[in-house]
PDB file of N, CA and C in Angstrom:
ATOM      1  N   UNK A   1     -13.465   9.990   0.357  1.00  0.00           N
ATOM      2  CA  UNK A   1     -12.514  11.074   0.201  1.00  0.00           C
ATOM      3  C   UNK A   1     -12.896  12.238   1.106  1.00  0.00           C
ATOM      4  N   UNK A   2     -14.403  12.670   1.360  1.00  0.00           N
ATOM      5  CA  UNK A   2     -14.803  13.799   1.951  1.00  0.00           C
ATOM      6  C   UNK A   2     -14.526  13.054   3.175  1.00  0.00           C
ATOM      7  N   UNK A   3     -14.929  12.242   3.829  1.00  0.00           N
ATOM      8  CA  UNK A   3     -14.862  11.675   4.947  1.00  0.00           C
ATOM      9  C   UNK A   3     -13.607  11.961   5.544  1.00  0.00           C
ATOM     10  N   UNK A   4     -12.380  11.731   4.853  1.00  0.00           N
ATOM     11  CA  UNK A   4     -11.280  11.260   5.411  1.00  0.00           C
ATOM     12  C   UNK A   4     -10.562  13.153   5.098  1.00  0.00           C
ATOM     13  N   UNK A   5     -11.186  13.767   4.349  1.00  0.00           N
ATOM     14  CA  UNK A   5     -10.263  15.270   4.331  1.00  0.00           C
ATOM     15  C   UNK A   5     -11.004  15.732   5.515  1.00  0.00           C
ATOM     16  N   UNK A   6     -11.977  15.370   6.556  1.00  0.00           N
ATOM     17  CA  UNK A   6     -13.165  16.015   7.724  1.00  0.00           C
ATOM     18  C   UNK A   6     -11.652  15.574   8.783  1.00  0.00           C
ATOM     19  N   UNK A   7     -11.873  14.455   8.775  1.00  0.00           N
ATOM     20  CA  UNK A   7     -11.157  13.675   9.936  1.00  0.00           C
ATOM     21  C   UNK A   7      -9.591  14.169  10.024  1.00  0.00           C
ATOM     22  N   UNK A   8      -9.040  14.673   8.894  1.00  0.00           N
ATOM     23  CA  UNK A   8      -7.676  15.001   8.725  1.00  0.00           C
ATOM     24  C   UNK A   8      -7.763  16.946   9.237  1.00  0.00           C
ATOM     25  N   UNK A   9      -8.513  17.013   8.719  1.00  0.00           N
ATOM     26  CA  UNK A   9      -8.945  18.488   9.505  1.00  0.00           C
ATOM     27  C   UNK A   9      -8.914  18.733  11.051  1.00  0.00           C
ATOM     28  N   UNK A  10      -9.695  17.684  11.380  1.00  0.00           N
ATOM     29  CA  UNK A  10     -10.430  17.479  12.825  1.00  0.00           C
ATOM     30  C   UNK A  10      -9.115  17.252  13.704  1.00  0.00           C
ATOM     31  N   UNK A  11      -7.912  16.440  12.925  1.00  0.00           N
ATOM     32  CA  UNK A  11      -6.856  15.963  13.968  1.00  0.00           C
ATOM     33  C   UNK A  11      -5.881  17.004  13.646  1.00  0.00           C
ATOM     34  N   UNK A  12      -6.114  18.007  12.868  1.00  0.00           N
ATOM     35  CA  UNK A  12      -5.133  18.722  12.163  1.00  0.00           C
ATOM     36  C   UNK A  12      -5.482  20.031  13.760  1.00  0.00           C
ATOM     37  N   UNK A  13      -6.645  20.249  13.595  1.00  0.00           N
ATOM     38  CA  UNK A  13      -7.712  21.425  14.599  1.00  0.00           C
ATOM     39  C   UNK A  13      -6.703  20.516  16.039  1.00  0.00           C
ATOM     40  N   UNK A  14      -6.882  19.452  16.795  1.00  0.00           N
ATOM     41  CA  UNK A  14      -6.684  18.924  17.646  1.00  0.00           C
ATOM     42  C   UNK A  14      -5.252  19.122  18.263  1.00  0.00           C
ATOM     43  N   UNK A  15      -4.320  18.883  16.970  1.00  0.00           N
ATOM     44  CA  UNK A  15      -3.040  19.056  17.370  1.00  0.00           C
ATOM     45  C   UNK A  15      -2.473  20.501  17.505  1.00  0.00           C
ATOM     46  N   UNK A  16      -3.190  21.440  16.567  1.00  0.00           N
ATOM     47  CA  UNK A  16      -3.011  22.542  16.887  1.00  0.00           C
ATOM     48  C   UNK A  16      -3.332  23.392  18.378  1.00  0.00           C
ATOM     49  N   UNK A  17      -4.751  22.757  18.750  1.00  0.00           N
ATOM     50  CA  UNK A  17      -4.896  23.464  19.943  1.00  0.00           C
ATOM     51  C   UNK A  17      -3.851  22.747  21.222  1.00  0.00           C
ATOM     52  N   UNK A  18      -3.360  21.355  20.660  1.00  0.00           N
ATOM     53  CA  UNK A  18      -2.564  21.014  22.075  1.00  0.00           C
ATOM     54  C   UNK A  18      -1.492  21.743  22.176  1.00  0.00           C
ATOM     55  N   UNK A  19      -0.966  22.130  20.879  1.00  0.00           N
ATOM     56  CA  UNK A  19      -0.237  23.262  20.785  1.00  0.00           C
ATOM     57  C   UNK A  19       0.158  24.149  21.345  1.00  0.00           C
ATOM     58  N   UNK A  20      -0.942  25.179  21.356  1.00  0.00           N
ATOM     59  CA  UNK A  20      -1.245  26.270  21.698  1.00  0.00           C
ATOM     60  C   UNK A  20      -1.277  25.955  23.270  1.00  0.00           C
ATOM     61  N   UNK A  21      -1.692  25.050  23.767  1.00  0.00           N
ATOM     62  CA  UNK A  21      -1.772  24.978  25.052  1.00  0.00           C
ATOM     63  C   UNK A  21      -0.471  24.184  25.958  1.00  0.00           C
ATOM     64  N   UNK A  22       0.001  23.761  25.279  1.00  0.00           N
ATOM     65  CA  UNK A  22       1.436  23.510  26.030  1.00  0.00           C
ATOM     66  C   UNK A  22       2.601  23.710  25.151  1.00  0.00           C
ATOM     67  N   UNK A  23       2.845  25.478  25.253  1.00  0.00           N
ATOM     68  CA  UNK A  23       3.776  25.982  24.911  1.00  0.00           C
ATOM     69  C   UNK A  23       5.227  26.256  25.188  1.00  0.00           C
ATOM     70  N   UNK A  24       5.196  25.685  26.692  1.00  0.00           N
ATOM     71  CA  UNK A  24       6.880  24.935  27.391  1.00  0.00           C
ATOM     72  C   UNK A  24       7.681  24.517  27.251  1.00  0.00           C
ATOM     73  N   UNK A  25       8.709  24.666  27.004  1.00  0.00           N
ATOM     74  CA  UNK A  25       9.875  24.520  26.474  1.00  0.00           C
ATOM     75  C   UNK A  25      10.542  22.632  28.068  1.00  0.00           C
ATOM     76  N   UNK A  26      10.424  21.920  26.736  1.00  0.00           N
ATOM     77  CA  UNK A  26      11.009  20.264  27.651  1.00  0.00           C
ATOM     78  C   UNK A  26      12.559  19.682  27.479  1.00  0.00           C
ATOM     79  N   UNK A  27      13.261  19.779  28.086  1.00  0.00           N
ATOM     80  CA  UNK A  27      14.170  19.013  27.599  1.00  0.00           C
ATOM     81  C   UNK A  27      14.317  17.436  27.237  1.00  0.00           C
ATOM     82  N   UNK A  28      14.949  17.420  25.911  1.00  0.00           N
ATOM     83  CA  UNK A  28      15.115  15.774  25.378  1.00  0.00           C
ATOM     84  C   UNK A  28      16.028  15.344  25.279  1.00  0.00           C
ATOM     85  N   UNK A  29      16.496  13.960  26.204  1.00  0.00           N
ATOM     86  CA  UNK A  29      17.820  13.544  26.144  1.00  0.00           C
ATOM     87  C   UNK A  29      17.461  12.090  25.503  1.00  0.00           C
ATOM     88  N   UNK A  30      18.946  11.878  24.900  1.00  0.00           N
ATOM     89  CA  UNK A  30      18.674  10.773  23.949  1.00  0.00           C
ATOM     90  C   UNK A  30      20.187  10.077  23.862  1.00  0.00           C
ATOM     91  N   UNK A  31      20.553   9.422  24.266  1.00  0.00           N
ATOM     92  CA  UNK A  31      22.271   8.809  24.564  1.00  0.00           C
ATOM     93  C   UNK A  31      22.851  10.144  24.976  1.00  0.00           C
ATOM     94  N   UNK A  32      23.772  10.546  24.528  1.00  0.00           N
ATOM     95  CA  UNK A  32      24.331  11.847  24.959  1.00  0.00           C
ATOM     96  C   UNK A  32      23.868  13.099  24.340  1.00  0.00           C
ATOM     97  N   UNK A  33      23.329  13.208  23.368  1.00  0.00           N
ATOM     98  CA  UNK A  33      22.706  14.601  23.086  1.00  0.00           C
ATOM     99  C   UNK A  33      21.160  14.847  24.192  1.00  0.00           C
ATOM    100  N   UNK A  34      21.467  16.238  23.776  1.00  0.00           N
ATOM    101  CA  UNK A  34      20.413  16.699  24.674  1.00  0.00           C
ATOM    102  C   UNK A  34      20.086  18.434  23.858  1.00  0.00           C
ATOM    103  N   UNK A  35      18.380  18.284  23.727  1.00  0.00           N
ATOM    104  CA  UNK A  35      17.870  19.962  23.357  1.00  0.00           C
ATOM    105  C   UNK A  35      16.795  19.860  23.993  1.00  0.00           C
ATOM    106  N   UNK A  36      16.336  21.272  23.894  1.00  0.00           N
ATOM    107  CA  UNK A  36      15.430  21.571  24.146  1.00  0.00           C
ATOM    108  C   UNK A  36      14.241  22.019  22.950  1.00  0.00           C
ATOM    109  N   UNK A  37      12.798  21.508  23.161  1.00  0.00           N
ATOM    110  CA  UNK A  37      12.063  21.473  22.461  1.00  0.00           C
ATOM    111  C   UNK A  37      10.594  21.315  22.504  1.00  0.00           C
ATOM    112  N   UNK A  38       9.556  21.943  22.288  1.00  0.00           N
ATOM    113  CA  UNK A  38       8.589  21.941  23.199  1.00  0.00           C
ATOM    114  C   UNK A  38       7.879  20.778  23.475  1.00  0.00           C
ATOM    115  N   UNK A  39       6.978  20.364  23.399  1.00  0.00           N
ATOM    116  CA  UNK A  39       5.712  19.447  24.342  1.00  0.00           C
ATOM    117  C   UNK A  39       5.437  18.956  22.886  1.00  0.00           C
ATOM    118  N   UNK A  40       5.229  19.577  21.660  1.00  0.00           N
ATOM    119  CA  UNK A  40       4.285  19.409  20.531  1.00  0.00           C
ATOM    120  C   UNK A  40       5.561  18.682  19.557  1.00  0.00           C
ATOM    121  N   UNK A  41       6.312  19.431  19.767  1.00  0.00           N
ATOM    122  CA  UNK A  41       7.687  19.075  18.598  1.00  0.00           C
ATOM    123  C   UNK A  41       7.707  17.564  18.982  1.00  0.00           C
ATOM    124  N   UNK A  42       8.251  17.411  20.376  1.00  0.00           N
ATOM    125  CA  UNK A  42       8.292  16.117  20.669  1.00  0.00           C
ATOM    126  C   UNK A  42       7.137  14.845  20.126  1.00  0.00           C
ATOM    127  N   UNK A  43       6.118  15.172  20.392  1.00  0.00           N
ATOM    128  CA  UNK A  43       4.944  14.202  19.922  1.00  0.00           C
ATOM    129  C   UNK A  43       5.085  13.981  18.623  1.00  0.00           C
ATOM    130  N   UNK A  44       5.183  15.352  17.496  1.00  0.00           N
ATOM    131  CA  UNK A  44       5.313  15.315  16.478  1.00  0.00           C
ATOM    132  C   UNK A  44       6.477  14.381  15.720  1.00  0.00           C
ATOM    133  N   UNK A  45       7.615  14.276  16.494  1.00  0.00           N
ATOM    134  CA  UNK A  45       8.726  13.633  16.352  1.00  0.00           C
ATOM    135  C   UNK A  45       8.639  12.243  16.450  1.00  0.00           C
ATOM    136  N   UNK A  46       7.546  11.893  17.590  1.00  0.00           N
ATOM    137  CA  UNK A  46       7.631  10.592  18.052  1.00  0.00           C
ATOM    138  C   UNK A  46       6.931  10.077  16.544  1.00  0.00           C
ATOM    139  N   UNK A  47       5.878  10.964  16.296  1.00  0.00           N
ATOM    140  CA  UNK A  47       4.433  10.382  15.188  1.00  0.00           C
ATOM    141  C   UNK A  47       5.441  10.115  14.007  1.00  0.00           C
ATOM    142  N   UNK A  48       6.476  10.932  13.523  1.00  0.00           N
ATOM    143  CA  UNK A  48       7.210  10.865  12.619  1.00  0.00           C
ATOM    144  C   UNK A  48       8.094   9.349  12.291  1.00  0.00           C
ATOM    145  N   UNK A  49       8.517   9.253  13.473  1.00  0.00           N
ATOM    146  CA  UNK A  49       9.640   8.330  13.730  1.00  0.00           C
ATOM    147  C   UNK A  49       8.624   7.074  13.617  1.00  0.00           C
ATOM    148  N   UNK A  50       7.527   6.993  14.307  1.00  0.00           N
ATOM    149  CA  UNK A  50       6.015   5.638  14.248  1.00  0.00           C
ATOM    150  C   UNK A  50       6.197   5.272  12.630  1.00  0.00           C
ATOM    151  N   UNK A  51       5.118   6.714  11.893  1.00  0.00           N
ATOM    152  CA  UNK A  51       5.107   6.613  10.652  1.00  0.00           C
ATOM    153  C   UNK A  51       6.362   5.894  10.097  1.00  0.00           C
ATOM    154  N   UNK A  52       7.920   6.278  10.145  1.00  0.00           N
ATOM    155  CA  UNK A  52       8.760   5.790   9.427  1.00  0.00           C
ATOM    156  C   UNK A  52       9.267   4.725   9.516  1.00  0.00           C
ATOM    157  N   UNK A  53       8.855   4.309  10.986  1.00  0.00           N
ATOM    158  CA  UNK A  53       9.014   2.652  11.164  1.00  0.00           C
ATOM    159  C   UNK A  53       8.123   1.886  10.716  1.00  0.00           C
ATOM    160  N   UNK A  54       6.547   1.984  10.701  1.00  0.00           N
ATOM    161  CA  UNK A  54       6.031   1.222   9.526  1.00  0.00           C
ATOM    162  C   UNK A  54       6.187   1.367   8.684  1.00  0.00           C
ATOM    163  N   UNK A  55       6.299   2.561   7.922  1.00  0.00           N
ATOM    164  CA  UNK A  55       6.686   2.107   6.467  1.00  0.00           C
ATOM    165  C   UNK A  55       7.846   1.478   6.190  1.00  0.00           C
ATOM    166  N   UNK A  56       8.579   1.477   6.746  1.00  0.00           N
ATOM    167  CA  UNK A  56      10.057   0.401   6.850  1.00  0.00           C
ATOM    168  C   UNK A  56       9.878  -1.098   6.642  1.00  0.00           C
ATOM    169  N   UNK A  57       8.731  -1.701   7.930  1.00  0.00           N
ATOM    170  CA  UNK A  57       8.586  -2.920   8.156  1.00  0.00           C
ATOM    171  C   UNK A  57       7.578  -3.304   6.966  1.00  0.00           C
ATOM    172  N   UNK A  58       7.035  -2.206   6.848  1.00  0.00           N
ATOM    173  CA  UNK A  58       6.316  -3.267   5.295  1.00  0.00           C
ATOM    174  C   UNK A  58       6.586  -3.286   3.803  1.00  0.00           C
ATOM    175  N   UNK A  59       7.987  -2.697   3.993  1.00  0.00           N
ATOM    176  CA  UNK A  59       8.092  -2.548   2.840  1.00  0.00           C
ATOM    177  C   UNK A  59       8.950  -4.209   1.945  1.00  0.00           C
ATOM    178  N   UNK A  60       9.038  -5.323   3.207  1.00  0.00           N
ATOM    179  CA  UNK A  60       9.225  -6.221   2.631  1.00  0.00           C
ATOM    180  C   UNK A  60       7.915  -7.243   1.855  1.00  0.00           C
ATOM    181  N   UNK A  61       6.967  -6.739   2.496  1.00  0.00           N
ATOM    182  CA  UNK A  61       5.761  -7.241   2.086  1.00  0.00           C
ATOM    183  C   UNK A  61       5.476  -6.958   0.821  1.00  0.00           C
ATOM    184  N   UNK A  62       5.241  -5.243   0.534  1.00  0.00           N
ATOM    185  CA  UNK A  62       5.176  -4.413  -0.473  1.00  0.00           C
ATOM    186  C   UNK A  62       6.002  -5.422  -1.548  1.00  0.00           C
ATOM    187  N   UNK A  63       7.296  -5.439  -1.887  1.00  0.00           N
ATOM    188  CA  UNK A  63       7.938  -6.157  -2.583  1.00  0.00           C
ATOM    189  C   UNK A  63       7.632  -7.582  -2.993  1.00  0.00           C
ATOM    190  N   UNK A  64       6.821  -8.038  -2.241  1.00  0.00           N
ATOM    191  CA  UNK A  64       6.852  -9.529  -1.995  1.00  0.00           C
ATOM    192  C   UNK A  64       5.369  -9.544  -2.723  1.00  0.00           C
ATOM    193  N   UNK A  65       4.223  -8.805  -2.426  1.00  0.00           N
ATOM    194  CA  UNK A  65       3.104  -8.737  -3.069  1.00  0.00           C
ATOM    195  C   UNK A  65       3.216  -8.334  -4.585  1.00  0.00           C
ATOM    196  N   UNK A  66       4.957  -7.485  -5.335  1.00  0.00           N
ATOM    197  CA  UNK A  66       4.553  -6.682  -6.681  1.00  0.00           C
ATOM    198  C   UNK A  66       5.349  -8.065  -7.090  1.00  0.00           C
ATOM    199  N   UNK A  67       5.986  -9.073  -6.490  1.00  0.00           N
ATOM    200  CA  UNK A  67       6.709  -9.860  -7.151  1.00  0.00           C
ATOM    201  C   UNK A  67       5.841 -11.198  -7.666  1.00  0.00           C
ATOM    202  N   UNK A  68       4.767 -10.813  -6.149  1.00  0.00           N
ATOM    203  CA  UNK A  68       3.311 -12.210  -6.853  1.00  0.00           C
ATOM    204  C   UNK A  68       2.614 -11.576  -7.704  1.00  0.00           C
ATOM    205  N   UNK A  69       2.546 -10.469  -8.185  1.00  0.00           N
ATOM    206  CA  UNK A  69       1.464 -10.040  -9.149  1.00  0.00           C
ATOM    207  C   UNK A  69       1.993 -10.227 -10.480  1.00  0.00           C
ATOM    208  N   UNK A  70       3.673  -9.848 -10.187  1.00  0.00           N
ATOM    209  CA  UNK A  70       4.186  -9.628 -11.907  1.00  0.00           C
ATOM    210  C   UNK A  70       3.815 -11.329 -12.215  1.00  0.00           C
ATOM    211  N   UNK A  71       4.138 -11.986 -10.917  1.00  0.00           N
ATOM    212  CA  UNK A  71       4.638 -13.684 -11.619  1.00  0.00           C
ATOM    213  C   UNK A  71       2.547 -13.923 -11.880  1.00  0.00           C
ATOM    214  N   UNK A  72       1.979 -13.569 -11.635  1.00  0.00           N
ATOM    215  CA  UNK A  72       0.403 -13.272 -11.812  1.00  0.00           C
ATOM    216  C   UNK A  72       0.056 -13.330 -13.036  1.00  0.00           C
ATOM    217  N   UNK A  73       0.735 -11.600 -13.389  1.00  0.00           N
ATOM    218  CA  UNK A  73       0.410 -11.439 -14.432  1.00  0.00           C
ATOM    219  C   UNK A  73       1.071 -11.836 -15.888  1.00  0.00           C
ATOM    220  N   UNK A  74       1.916 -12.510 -15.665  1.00  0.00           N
ATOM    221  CA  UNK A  74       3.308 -13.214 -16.638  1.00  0.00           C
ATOM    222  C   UNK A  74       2.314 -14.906 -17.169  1.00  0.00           C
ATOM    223  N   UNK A  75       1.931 -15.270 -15.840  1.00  0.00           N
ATOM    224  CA  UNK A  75       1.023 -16.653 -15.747  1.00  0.00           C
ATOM    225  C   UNK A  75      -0.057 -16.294 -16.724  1.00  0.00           C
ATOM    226  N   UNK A  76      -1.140 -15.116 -15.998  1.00  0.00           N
ATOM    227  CA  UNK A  76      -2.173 -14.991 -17.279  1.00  0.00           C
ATOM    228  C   UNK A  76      -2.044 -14.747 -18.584  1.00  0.00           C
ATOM    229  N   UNK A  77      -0.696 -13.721 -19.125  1.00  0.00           N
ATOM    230  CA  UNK A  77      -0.542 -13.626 -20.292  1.00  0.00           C
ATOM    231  C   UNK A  77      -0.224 -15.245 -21.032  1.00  0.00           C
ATOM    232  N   UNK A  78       0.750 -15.696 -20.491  1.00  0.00           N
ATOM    233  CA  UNK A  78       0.987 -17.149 -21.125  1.00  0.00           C
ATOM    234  C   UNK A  78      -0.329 -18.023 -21.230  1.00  0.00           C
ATOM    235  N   UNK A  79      -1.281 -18.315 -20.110  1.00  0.00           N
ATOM    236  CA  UNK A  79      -2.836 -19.092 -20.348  1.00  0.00           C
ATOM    237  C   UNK A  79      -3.556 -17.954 -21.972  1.00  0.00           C
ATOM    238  N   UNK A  80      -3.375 -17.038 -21.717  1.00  0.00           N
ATOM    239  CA  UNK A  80      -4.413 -16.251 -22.551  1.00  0.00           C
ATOM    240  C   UNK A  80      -4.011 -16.442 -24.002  1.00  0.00           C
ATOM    241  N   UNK A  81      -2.390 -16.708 -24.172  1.00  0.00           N
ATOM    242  CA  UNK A  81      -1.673 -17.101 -25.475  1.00  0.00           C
ATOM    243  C   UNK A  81      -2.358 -18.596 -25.542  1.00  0.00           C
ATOM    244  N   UNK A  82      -1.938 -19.346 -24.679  1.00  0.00           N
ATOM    245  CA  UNK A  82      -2.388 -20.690 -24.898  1.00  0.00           C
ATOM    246  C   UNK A  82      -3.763 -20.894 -25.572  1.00  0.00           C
ATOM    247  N   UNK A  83      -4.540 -20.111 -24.654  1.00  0.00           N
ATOM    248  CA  UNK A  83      -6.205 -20.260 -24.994  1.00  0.00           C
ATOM    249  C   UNK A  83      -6.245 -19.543 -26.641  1.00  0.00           C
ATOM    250  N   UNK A  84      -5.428 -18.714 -26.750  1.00  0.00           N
ATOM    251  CA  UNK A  84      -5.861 -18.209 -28.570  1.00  0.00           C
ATOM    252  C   UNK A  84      -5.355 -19.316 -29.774  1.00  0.00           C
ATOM    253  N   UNK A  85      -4.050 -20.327 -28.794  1.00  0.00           N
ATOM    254  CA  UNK A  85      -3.979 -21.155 -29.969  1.00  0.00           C
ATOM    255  C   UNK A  85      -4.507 -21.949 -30.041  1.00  0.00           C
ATOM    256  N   UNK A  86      -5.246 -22.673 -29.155  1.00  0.00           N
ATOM    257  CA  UNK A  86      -6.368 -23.587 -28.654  1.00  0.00           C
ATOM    258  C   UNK A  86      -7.580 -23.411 -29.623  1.00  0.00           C
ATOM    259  N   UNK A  87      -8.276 -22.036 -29.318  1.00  0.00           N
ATOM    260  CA  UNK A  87      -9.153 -21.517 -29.957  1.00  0.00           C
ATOM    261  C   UNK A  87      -8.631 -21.514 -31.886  1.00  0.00           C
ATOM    262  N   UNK A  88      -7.883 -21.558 -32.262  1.00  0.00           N
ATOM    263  CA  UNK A  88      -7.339 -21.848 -33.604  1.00  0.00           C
ATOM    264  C   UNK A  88      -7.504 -23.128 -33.889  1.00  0.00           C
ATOM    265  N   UNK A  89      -6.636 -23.891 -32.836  1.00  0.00           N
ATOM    266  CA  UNK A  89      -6.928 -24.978 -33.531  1.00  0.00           C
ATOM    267  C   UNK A  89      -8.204 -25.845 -33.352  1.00  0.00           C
ATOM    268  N   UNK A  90      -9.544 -25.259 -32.828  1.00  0.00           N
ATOM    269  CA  UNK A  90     -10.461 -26.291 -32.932  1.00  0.00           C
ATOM    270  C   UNK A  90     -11.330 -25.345 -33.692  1.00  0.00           C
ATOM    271  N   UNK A  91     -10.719 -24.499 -34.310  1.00  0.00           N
ATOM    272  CA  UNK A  91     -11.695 -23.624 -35.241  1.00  0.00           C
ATOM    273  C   UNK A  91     -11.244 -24.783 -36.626  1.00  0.00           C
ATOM    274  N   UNK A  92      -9.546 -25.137 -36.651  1.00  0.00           N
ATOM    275  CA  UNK A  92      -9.707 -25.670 -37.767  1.00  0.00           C
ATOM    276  C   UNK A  92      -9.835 -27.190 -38.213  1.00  0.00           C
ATOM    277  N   UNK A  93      -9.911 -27.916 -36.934  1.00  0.00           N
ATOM    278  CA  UNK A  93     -10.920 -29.142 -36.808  1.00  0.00           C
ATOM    279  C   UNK A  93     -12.445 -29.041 -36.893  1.00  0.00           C
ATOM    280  N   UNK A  94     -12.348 -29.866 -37.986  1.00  0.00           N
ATOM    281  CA  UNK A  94     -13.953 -30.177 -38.615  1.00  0.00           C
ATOM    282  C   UNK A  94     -14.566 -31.548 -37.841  1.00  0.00           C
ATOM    283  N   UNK A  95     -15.880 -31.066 -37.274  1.00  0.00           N
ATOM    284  CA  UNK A  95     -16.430 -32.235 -36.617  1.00  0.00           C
ATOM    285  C   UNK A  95     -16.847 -33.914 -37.347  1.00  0.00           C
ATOM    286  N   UNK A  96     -16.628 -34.640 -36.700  1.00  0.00           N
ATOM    287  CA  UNK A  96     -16.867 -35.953 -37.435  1.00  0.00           C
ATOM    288  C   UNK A  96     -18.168 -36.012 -37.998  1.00  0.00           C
ATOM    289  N   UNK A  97     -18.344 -36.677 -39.152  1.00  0.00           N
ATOM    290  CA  UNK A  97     -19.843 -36.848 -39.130  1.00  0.00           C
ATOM    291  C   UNK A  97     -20.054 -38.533 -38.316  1.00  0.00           C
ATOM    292  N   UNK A  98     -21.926 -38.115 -38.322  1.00  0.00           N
ATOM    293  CA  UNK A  98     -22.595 -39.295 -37.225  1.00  0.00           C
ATOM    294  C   UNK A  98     -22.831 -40.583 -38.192  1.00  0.00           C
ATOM    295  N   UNK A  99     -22.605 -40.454 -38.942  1.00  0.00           N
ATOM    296  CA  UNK A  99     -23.221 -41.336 -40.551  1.00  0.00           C
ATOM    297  C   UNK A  99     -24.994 -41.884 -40.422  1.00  0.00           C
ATOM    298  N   UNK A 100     -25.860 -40.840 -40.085  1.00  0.00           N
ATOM    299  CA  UNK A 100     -26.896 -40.998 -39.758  1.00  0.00           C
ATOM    300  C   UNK A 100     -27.740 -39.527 -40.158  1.00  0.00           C
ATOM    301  N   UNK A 101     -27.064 -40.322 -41.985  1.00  0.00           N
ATOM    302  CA  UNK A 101     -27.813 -38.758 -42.855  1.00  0.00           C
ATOM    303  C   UNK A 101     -29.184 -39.002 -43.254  1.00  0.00           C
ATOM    304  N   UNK A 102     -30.256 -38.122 -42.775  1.00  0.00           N
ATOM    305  CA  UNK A 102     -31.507 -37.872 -43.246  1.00  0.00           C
ATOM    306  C   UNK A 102     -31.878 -37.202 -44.345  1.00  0.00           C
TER     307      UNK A 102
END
C-alpha cells in the first residue's frame, strides 16, 4: 500500500512538472472537429481513453470469471450438503462384528 501511494505520488510530481513545462497551446483534429488544447490535456486524454479501453475489453472476462465462481460456489455448497448426509448416515450404521469374541 505504502509502496504504491510513493509511486502514485512520484508519477503524480512527473506529470505535473511536464506540465508546467509545456504550457503551449496544440491544436487537435479528430474527423472534423478541431480545438485547441495544451501538450498535457492531450496526453491526459490519450491516458484516459487507454484506461477506458481496457477496462472495456476485460470486462468480458470479469463476467466470465464471477459466473465460474458462483457455478464454484453453488458446486461446493451441494458436495458440503452431500458430505453432512453421508456423515449421518455412517454415524447411524453400526459396524459388523468379527465373531472373534475374547
Amino acid at each position: 500500500m505504502k509502496f504504491s501511494l510513493i509511486v502514485l505520488i512520484v508519477l503524480l510530481a512527473l506529470v505535473a512538472a511536464f506540465g508546467l513545462q509545456n504550457p503551449g497551446e496544440h491544436t487537435v483534429r479528430f474527423l472534423q472537429l478541431s480545438w485547441v488544447t495544451s501538450m498535457l490535456g492531450v496526453i491526459v486524454a490519450s491516458f484516459a481513453a487507454g484506461v477506458l479501453g481496457g477496462w472495456l475489453a476485460g470486462l468480458p472476462g470479469t463476467f466470465r470469471r464471477r459466473a465460474e465462481a458462483s457455478a464454484a460456489a453453488k458446486r461446493i455448497r451441494e458436495l458440503e450438503a452431500e458430505v453432512g448426509e453421508l456423515k449421518k448416515t455412517v454415524a447411524k450404521v453400526t459396524p459388523p462384528s468379527t465373531g472373534n469374541a475374547q
